[in-house]
C-alpha atoms as a PDB file:
ATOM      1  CA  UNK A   1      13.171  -0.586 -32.301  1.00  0.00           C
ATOM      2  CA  UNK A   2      11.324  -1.972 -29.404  1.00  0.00           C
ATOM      3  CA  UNK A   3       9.690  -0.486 -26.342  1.00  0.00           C
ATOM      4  CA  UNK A   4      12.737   1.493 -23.878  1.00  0.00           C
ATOM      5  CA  UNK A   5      11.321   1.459 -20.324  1.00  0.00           C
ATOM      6  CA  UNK A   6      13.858   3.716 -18.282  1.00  0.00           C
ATOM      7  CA  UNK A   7      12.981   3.972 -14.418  1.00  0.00           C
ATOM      8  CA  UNK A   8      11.903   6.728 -12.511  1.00  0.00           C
ATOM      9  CA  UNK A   9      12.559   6.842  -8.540  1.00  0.00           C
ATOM     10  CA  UNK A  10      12.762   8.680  -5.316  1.00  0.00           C
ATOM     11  CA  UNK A  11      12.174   8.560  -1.792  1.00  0.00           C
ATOM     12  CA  UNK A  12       8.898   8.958   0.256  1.00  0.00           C
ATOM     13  CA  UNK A  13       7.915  12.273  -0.175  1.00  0.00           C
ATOM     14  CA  UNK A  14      10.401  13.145  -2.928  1.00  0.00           C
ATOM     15  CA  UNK A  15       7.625  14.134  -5.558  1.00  0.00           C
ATOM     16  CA  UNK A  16       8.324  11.428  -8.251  1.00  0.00           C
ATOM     17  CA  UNK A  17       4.646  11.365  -8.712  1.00  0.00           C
ATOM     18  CA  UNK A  18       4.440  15.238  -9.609  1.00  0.00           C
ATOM     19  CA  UNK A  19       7.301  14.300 -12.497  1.00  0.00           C
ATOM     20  CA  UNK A  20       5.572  10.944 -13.389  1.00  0.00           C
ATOM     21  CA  UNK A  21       2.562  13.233 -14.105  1.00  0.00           C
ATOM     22  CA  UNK A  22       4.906  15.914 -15.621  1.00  0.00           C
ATOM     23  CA  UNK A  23       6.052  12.743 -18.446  1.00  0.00           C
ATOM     24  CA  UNK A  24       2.191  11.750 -18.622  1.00  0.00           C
ATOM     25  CA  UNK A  25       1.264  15.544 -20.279  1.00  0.00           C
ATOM     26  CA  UNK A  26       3.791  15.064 -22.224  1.00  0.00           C
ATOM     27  CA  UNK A  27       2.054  12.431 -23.808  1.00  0.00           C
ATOM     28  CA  UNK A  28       4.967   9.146 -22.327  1.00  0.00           C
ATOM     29  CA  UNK A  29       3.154   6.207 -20.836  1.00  0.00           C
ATOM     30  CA  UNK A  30       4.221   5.616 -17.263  1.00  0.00           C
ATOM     31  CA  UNK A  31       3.599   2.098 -16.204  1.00  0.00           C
ATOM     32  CA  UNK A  32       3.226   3.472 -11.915  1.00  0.00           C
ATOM     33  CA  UNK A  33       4.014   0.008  -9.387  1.00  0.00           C
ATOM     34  CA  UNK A  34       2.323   1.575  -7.263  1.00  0.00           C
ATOM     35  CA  UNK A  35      -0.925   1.624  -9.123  1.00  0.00           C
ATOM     36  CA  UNK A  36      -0.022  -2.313  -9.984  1.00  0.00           C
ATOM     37  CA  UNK A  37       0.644  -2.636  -6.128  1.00  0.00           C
ATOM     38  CA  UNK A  38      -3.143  -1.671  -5.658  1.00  0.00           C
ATOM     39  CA  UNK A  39      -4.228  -3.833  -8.323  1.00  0.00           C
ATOM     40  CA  UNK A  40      -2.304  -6.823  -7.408  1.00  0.00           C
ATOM     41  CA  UNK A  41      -3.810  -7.093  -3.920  1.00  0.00           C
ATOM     42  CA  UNK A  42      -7.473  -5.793  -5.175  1.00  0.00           C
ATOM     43  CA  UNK A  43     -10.697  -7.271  -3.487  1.00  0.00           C
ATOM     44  CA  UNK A  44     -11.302 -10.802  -5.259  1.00  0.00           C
ATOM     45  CA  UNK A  45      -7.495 -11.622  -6.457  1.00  0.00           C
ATOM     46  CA  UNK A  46      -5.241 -14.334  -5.548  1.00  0.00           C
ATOM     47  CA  UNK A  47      -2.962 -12.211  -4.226  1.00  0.00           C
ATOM     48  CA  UNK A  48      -5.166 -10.703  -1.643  1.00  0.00           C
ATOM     49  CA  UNK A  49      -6.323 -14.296  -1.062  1.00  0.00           C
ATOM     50  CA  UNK A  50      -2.248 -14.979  -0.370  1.00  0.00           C
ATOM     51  CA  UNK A  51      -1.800 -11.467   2.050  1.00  0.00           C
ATOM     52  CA  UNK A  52      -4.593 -12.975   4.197  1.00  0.00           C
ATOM     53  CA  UNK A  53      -3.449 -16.388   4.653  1.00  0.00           C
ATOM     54  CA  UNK A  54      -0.205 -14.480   5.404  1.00  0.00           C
ATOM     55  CA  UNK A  55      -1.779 -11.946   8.006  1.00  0.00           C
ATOM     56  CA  UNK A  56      -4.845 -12.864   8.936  1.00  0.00           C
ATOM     57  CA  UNK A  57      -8.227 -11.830   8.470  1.00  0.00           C
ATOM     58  CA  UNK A  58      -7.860  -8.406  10.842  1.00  0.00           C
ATOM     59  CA  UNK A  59      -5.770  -6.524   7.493  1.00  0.00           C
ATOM     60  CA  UNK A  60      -9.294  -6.825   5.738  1.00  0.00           C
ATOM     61  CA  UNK A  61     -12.032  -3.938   5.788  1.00  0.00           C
ATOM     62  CA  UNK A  62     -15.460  -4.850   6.188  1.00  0.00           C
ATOM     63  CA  UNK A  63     -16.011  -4.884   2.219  1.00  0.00           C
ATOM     64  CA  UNK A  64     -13.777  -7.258   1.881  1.00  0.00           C
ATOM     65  CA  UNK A  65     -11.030  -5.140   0.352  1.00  0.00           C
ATOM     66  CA  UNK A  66      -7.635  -5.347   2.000  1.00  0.00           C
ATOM     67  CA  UNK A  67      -6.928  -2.042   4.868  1.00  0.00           C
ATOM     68  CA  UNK A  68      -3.557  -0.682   3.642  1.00  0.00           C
ATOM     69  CA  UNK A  69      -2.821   1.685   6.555  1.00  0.00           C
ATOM     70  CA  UNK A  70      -3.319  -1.595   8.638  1.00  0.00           C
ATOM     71  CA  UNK A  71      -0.726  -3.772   6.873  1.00  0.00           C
ATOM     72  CA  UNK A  72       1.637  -1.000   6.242  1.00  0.00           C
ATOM     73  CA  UNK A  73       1.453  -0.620  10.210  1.00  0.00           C
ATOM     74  CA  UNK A  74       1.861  -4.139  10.462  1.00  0.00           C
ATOM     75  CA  UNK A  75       5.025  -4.279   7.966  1.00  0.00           C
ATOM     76  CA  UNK A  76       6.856  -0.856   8.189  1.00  0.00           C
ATOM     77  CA  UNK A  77       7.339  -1.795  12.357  1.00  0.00           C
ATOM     78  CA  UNK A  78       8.746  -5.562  11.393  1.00  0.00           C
ATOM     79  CA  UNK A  79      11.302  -6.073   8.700  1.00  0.00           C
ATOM     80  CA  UNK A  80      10.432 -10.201   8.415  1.00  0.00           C
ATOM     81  CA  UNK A  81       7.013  -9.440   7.631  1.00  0.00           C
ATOM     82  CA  UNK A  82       7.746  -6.796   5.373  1.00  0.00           C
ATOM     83  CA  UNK A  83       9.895  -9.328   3.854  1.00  0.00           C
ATOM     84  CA  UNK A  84       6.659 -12.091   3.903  1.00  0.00           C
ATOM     85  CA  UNK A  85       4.352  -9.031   2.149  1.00  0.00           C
ATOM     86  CA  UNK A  86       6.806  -8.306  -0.399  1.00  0.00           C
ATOM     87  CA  UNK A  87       7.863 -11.855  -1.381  1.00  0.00           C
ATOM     88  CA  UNK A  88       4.219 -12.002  -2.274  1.00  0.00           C
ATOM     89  CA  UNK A  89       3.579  -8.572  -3.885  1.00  0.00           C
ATOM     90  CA  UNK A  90       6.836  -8.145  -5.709  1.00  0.00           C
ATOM     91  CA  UNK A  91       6.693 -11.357  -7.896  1.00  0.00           C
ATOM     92  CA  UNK A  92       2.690 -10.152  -9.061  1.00  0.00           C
ATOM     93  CA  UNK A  93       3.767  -7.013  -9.758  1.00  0.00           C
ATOM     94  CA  UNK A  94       7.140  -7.946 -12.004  1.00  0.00           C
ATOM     95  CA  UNK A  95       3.958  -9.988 -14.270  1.00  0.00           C
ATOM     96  CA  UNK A  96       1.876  -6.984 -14.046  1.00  0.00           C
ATOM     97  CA  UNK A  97       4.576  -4.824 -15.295  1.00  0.00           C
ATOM     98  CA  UNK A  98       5.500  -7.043 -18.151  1.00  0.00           C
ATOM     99  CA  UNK A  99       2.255  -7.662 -19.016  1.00  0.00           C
ATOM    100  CA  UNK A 100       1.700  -3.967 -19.471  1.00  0.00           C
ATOM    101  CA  UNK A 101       4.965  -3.162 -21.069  1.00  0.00           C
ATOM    102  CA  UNK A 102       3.901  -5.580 -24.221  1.00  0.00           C
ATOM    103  CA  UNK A 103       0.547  -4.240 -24.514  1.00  0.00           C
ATOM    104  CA  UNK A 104       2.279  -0.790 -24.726  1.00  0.00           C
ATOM    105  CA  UNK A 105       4.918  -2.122 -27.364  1.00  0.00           C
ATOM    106  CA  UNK A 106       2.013  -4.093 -28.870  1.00  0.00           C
ATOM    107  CA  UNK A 107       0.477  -0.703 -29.592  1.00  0.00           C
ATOM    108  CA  UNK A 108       3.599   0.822 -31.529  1.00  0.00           C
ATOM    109  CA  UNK A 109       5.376   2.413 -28.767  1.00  0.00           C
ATOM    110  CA  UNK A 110       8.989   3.303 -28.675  1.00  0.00           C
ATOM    111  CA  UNK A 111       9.778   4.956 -25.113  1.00  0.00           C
ATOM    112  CA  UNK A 112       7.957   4.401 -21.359  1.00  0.00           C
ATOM    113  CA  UNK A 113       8.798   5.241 -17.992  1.00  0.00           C
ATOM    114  CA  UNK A 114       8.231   2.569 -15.121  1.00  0.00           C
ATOM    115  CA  UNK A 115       7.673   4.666 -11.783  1.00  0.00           C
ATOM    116  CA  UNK A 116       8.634   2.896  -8.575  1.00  0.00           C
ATOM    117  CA  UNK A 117       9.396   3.496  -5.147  1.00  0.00           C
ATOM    118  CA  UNK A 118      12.228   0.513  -4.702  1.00  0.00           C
ATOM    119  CA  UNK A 119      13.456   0.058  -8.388  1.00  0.00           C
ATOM    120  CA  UNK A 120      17.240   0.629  -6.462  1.00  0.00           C
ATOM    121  CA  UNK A 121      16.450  -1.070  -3.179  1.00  0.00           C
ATOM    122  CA  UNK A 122      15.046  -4.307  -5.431  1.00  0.00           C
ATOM    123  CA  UNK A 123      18.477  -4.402  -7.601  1.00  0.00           C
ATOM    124  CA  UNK A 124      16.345  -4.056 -10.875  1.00  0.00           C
ATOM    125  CA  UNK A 125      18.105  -0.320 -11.058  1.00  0.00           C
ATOM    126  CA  UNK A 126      19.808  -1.246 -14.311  1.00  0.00           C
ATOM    127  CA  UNK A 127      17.114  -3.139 -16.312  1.00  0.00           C
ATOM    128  CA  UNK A 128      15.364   0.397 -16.408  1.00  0.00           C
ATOM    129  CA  UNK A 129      18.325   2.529 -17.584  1.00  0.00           C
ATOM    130  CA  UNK A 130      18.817   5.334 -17.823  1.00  0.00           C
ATOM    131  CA  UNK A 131      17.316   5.895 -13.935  1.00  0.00           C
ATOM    132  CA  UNK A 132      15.784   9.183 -12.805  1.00  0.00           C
ATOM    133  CA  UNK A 133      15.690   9.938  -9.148  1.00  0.00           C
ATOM    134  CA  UNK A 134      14.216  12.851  -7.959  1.00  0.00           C
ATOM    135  CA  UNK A 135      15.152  14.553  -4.689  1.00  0.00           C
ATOM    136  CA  UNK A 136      14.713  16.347  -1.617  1.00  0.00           C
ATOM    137  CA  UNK A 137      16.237  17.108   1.990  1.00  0.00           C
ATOM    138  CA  UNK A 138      15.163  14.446   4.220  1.00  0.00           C
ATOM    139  CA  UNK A 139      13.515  17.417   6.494  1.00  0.00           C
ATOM    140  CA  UNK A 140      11.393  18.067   3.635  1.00  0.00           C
ATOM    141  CA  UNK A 141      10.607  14.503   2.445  1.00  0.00           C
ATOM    142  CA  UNK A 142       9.181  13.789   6.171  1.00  0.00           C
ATOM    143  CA  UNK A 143       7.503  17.318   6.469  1.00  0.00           C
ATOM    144  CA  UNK A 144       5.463  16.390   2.943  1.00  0.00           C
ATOM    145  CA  UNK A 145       4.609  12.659   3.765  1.00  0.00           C
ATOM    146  CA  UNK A 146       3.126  13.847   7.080  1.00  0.00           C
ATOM    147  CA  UNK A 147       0.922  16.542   5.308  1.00  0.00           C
ATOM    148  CA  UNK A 148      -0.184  14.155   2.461  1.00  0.00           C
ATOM    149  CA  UNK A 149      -0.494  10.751   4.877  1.00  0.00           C
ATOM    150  CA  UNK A 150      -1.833  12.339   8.271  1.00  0.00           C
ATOM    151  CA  UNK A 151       1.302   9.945   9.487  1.00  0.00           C
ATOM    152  CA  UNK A 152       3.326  11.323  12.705  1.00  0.00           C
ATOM    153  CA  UNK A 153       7.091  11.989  12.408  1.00  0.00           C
ATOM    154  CA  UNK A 154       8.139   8.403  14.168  1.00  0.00           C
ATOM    155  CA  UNK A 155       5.659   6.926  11.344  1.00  0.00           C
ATOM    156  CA  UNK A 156       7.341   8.307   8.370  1.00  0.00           C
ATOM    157  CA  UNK A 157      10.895   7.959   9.259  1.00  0.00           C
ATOM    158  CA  UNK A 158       9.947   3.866  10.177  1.00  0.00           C
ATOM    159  CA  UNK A 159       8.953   4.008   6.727  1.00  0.00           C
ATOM    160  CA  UNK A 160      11.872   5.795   5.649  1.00  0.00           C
ATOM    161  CA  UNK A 161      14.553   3.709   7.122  1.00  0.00           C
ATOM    162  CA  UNK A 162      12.669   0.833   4.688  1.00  0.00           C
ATOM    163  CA  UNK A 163      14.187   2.448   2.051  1.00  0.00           C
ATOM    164  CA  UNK A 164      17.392   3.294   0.778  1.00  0.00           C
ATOM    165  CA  UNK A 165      18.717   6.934   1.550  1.00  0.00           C
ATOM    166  CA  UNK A 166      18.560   8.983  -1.132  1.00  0.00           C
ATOM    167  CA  UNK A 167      21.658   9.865  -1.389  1.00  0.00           C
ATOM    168  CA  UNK A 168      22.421   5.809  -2.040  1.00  0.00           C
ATOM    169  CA  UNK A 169      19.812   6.412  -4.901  1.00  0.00           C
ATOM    170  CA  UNK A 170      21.228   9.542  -6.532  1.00  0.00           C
ATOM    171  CA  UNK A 171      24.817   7.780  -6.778  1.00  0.00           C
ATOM    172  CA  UNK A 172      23.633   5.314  -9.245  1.00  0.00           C
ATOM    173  CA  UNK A 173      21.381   7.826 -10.846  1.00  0.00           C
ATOM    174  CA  UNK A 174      21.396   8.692 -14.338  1.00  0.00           C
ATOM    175  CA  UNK A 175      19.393  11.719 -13.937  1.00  0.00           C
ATOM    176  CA  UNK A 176      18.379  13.612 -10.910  1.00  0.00           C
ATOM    177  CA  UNK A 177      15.511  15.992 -10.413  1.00  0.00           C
ATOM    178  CA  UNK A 178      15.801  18.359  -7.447  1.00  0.00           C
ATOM    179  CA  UNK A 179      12.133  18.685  -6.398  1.00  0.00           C
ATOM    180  CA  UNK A 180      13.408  21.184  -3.347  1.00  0.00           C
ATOM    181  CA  UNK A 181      11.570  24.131  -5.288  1.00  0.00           C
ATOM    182  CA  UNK A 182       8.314  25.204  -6.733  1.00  0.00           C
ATOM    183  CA  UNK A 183       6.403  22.742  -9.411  1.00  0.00           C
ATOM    184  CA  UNK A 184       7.736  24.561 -12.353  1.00  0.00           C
ATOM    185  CA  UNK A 185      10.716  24.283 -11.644  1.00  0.00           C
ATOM    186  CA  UNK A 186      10.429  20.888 -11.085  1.00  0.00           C
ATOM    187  CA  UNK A 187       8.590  20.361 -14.501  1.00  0.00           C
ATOM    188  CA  UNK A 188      10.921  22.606 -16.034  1.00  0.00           C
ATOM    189  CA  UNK A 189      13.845  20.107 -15.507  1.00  0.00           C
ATOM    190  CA  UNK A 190      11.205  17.123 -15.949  1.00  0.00           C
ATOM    191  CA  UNK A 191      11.142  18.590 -19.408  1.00  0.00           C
ATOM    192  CA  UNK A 192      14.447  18.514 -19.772  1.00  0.00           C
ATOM    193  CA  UNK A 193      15.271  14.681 -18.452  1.00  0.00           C
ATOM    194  CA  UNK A 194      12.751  13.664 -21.211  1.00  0.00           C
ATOM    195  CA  UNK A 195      14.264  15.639 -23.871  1.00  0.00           C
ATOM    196  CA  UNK A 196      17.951  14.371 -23.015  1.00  0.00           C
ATOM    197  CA  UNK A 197      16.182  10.450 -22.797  1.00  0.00           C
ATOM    198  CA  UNK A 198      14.971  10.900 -26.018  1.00  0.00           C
ATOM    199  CA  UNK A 199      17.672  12.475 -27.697  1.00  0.00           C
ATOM    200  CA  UNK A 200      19.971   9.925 -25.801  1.00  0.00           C
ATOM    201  CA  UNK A 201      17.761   6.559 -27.182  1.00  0.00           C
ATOM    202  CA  UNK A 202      17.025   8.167 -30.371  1.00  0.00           C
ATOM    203  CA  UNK A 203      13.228   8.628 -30.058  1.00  0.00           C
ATOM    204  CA  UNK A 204      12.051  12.319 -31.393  1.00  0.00           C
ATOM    205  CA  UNK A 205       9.602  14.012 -29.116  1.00  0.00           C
ATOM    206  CA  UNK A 206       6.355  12.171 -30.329  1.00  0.00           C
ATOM    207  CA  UNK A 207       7.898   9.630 -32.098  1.00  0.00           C
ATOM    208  CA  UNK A 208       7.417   7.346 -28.588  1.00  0.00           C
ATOM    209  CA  UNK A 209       3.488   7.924 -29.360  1.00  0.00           C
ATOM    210  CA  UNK A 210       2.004   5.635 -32.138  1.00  0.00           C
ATOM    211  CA  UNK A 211       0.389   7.516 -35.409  1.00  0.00           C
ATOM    212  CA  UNK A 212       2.066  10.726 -34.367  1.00  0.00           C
ATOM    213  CA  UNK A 213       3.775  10.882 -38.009  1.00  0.00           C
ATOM    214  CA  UNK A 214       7.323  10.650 -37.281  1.00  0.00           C
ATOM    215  CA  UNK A 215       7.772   6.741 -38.047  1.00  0.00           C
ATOM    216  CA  UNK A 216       8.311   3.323 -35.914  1.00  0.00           C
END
């Protein structure tokens, strides 16, 4: 059996990153975009060499390293040059991931989660089956993004109305985590997901890690 990488979604603010970290102690690799999103665009890469040609020289700090809050201004208030960013991101991350997916089955393992914002939006929903979304009330989602981002309310839902509702995303969900209540229960049913996942593919609980003595 080869490496299974099933997705693992939300919405801004949903808490997918609490149940990414929730897999993560449970000893699952999570292969985060996000994290690849950073490293694609990082300060000496051809892809931050591509963002500037793109957007100029302003959407660079004074190290040299590219100012996020600056582009995501930028992109979030015009949909053609979030389209420009993305059309250069999106194909360096899709490498990224697939470079890190091998290494992982290289290594022996059986099961992986890939964590990312737009796996739905991006119509790659299905090539990371089954999906987990997790979920909140929009009032909640924009509450949380303005406490963790120091963003205003008009900020976040610009940056919400980039994304799909999440409603759209729990329809075509094969999972869903309601992250409405306190963190355990929100690992509690995190728990849970993985159990089903691996009971559903046929991976024992450890069997996904290599050397854990239950076979490849």
């Amino acid at each position: 059996m080869g490496l299974v990488l099933f997705g693992l979604t939300g919405g801004l603010g949903s808490g997918k990153s609490t149940v990414a970290a929730r897999f993560r102690a449970q000893g699952l690799p999570v292969i985060d975009a996000d994290a690849l999103a950073r490293e694609v665009v990082a300060k000496g890469t051809e892809g931050l060499e591509a963002v500037v040609r793109a957007f100029g020289p302003e959407v660079l700090l004074p190290d040299g390293s590219l100012d996020r809050a600056r582009v995501a201004a930028i992109v979030f208030a015009d949909p053609e040059k979030r389209r420009l960013l993305n059309a250069i991101v999106h194909p360096r991350i899709t490498a990224l991931t697939m470079e890190r997916a091998a290494a992982l089955e290289a290594r022996g393992e059986r099961l992986g989660c890939y964590e990312a914002a737009l796996l739905v939006e991006n119509g790659i929903a299905d090539m990371f089956r089954p999906l987990v979304v997790v979920a909140v009330p929009e009032a909640v989602q924009i509450a949380r993004a303005m406490a963790r981002d120091g963003a205003t309310e008009d900020e976040v839902r610009a940056r919400l109305a980039a994304q799909l509702p999440l409603a759209s995303k729990i329809a075509v969900a094969d999972h869903v985590i309601d992250n409405a209540g306190d963190r355990a229960a929100t690992e509690r049913q995190a728990d849970e997901v993985l159990a089903s996942i691996r009971a559903r593919l046929g991976v024992p609980a450890g069997a996904d890690r290599p050397g854990s003595g239950h076979g490849a």
